[in-house]
PDB file of N, CA and C in Angstrom:
ATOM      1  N   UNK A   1    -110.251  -5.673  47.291  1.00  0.00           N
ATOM      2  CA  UNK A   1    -109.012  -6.285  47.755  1.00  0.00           C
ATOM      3  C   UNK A   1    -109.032  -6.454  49.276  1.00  0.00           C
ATOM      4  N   UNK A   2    -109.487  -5.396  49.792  1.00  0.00           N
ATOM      5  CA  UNK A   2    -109.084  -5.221  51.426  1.00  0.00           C
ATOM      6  C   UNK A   2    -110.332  -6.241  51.995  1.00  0.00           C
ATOM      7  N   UNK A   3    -111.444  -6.500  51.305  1.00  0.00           N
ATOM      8  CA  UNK A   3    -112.715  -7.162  52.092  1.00  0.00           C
ATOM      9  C   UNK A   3    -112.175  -9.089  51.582  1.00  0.00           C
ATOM     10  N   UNK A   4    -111.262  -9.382  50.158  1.00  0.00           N
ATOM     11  CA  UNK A   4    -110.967 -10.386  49.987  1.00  0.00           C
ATOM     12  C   UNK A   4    -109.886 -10.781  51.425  1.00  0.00           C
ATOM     13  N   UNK A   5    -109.148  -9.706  51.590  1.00  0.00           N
ATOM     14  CA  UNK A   5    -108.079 -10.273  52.709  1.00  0.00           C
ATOM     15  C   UNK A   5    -108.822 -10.631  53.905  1.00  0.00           C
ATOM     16  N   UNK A   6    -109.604  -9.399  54.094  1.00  0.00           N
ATOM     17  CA  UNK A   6    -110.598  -9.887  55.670  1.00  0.00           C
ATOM     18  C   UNK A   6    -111.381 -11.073  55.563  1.00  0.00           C
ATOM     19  N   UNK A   7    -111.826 -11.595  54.543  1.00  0.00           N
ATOM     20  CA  UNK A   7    -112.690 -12.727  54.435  1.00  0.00           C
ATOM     21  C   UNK A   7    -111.533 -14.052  54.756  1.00  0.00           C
ATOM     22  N   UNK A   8    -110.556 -14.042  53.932  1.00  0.00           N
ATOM     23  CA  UNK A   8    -109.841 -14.980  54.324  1.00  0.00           C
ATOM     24  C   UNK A   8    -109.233 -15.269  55.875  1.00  0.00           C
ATOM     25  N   UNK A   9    -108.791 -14.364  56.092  1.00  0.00           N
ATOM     26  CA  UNK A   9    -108.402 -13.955  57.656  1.00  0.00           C
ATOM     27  C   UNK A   9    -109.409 -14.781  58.337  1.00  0.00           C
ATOM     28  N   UNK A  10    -110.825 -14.076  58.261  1.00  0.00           N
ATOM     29  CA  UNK A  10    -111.495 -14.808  58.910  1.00  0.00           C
ATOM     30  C   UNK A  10    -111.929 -15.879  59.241  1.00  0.00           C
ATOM     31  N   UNK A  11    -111.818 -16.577  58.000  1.00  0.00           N
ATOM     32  CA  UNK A  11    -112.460 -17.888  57.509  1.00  0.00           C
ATOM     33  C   UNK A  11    -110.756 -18.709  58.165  1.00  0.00           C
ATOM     34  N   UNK A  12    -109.691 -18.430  58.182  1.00  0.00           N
ATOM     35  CA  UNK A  12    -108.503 -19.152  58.951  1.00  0.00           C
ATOM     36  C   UNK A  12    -109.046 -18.798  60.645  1.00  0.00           C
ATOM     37  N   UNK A  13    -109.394 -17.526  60.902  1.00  0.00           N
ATOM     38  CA  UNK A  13    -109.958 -17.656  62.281  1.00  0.00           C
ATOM     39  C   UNK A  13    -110.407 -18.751  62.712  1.00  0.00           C
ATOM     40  N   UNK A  14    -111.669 -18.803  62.139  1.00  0.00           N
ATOM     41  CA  UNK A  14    -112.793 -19.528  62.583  1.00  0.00           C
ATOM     42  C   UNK A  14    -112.408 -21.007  62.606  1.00  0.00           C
ATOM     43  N   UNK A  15    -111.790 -21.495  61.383  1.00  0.00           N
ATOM     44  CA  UNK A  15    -111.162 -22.545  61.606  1.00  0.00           C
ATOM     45  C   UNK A  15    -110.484 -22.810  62.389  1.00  0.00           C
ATOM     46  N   UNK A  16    -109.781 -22.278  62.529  1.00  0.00           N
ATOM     47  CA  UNK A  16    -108.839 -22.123  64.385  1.00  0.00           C
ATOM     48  C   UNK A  16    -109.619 -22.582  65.408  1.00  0.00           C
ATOM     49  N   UNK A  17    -110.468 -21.912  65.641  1.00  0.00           N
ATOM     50  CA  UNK A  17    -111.247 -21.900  66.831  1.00  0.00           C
ATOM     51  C   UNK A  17    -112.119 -23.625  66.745  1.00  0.00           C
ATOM     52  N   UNK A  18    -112.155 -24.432  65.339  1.00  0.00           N
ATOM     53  CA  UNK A  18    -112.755 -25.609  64.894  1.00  0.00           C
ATOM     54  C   UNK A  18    -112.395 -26.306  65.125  1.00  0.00           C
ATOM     55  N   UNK A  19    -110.944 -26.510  64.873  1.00  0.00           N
ATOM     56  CA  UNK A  19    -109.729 -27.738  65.092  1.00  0.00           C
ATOM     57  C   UNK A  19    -109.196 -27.274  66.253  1.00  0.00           C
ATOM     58  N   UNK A  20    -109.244 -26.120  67.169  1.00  0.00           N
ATOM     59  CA  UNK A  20    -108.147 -25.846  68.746  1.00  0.00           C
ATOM     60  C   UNK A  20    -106.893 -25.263  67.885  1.00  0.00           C
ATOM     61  N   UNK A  21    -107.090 -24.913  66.996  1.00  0.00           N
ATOM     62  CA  UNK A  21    -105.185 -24.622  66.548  1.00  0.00           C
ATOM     63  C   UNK A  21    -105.092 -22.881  67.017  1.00  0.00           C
ATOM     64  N   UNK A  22    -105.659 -22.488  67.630  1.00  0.00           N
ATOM     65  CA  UNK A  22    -105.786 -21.083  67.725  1.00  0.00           C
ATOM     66  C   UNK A  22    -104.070 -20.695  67.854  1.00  0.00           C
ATOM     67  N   UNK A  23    -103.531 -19.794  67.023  1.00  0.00           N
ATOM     68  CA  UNK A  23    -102.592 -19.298  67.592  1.00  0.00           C
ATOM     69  C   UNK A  23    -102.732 -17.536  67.549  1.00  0.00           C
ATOM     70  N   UNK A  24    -101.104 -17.292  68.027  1.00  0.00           N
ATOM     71  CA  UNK A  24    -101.498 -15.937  68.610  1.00  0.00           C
ATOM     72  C   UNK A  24    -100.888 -15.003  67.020  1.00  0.00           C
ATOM     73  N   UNK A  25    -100.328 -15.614  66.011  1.00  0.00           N
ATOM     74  CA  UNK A  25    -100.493 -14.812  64.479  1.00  0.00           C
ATOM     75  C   UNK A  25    -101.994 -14.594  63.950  1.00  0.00           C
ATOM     76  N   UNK A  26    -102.900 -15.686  64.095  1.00  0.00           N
ATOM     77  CA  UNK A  26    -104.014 -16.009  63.790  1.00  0.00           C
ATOM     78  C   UNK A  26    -104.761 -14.555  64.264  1.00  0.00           C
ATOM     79  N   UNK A  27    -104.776 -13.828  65.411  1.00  0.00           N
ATOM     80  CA  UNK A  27    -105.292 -13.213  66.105  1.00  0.00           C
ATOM     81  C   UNK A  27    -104.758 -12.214  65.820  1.00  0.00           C
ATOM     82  N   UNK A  28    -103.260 -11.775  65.555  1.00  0.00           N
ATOM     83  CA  UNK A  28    -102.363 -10.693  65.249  1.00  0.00           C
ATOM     84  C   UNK A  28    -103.224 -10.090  63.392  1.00  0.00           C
ATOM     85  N   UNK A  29    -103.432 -11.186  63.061  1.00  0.00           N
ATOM     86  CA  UNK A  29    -104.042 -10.673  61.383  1.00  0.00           C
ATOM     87  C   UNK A  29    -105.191 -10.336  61.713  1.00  0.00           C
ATOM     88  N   UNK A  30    -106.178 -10.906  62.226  1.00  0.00           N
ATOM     89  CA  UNK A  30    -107.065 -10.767  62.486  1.00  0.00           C
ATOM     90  C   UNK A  30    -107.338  -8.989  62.487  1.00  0.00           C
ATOM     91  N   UNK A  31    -106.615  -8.798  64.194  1.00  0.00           N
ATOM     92  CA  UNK A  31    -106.806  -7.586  64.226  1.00  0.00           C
ATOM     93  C   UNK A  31    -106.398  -6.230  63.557  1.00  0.00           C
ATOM     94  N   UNK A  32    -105.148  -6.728  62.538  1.00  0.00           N
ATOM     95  CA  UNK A  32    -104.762  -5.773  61.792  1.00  0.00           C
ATOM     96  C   UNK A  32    -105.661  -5.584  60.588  1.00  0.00           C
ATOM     97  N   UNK A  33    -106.244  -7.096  59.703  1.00  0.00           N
ATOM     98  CA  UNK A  33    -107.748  -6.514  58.970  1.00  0.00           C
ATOM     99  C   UNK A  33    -108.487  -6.054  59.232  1.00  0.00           C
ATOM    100  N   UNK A  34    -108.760  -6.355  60.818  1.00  0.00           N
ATOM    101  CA  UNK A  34    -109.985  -4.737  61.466  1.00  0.00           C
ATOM    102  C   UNK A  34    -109.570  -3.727  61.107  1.00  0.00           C
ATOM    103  N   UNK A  35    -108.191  -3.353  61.841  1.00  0.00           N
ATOM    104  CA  UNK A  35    -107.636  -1.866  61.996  1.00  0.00           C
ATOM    105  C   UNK A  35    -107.837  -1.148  60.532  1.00  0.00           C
ATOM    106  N   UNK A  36    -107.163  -1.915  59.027  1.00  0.00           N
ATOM    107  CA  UNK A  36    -107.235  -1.660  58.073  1.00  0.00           C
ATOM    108  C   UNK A  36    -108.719  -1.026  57.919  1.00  0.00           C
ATOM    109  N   UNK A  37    -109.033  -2.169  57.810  1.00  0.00           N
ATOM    110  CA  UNK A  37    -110.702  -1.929  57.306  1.00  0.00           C
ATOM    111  C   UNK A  37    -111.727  -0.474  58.438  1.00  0.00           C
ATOM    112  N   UNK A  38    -110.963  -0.381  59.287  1.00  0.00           N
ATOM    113  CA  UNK A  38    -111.383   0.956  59.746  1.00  0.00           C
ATOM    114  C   UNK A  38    -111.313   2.183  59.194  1.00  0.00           C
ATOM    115  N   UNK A  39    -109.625   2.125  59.331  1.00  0.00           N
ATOM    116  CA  UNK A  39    -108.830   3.082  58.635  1.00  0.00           C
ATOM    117  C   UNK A  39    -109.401   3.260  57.321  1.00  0.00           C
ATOM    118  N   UNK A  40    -109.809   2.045  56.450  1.00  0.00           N
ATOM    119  CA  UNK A  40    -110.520   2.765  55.000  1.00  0.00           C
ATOM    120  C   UNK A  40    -111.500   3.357  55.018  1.00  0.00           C
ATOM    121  N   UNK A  41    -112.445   2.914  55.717  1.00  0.00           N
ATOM    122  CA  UNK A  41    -114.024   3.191  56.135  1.00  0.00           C
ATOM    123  C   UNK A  41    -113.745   4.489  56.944  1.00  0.00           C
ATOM    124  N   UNK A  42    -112.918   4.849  57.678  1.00  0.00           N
ATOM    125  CA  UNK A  42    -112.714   6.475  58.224  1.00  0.00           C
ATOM    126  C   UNK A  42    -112.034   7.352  57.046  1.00  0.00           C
ATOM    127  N   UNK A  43    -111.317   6.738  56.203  1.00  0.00           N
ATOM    128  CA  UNK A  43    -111.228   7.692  55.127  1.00  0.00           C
ATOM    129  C   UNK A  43    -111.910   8.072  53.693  1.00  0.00           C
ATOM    130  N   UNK A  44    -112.917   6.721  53.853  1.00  0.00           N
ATOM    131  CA  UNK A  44    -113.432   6.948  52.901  1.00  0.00           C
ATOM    132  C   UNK A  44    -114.892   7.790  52.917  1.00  0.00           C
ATOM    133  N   UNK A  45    -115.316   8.087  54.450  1.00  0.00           N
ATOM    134  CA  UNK A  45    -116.479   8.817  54.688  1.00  0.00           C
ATOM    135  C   UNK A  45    -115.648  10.473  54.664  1.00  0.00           C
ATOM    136  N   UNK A  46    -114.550  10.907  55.272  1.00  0.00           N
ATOM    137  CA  UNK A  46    -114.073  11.867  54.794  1.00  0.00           C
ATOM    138  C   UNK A  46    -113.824  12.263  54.276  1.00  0.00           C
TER     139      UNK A  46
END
C-alpha cells in the first residue's frame, strides 16, 4: 500500500517538473511519503 502511494506521488512529481506545473502540495506529498516510508522502514527493522 505505502510503496503504491509513493510511486504515484512520484510519478505526479516528476510530471510536474515536465510540464512547469510544480506546485508547493506536489512537494508537501512528496515529502510526507518519504517521512512515512521512513517511519515504516524504522519500525519495521525494530
Amino acid at each position: 500500500m505505502i510503496w503504491t502511494i509513493l510511486w504515484i506521488v512520484l510519478i505526479i512529481w516528476l510530471l510536474g517538473f515536465i510540464f512547469n506545473i510544480v506546485g508547493g502540495i506536489i512537494h508537501i506529498l512528496l515529502v510526507v511519503a518519504a517521512a512515512i516510508l521512513i517511519y515504516k522502514f524504522l519500525v519495521k527493522r525494530s
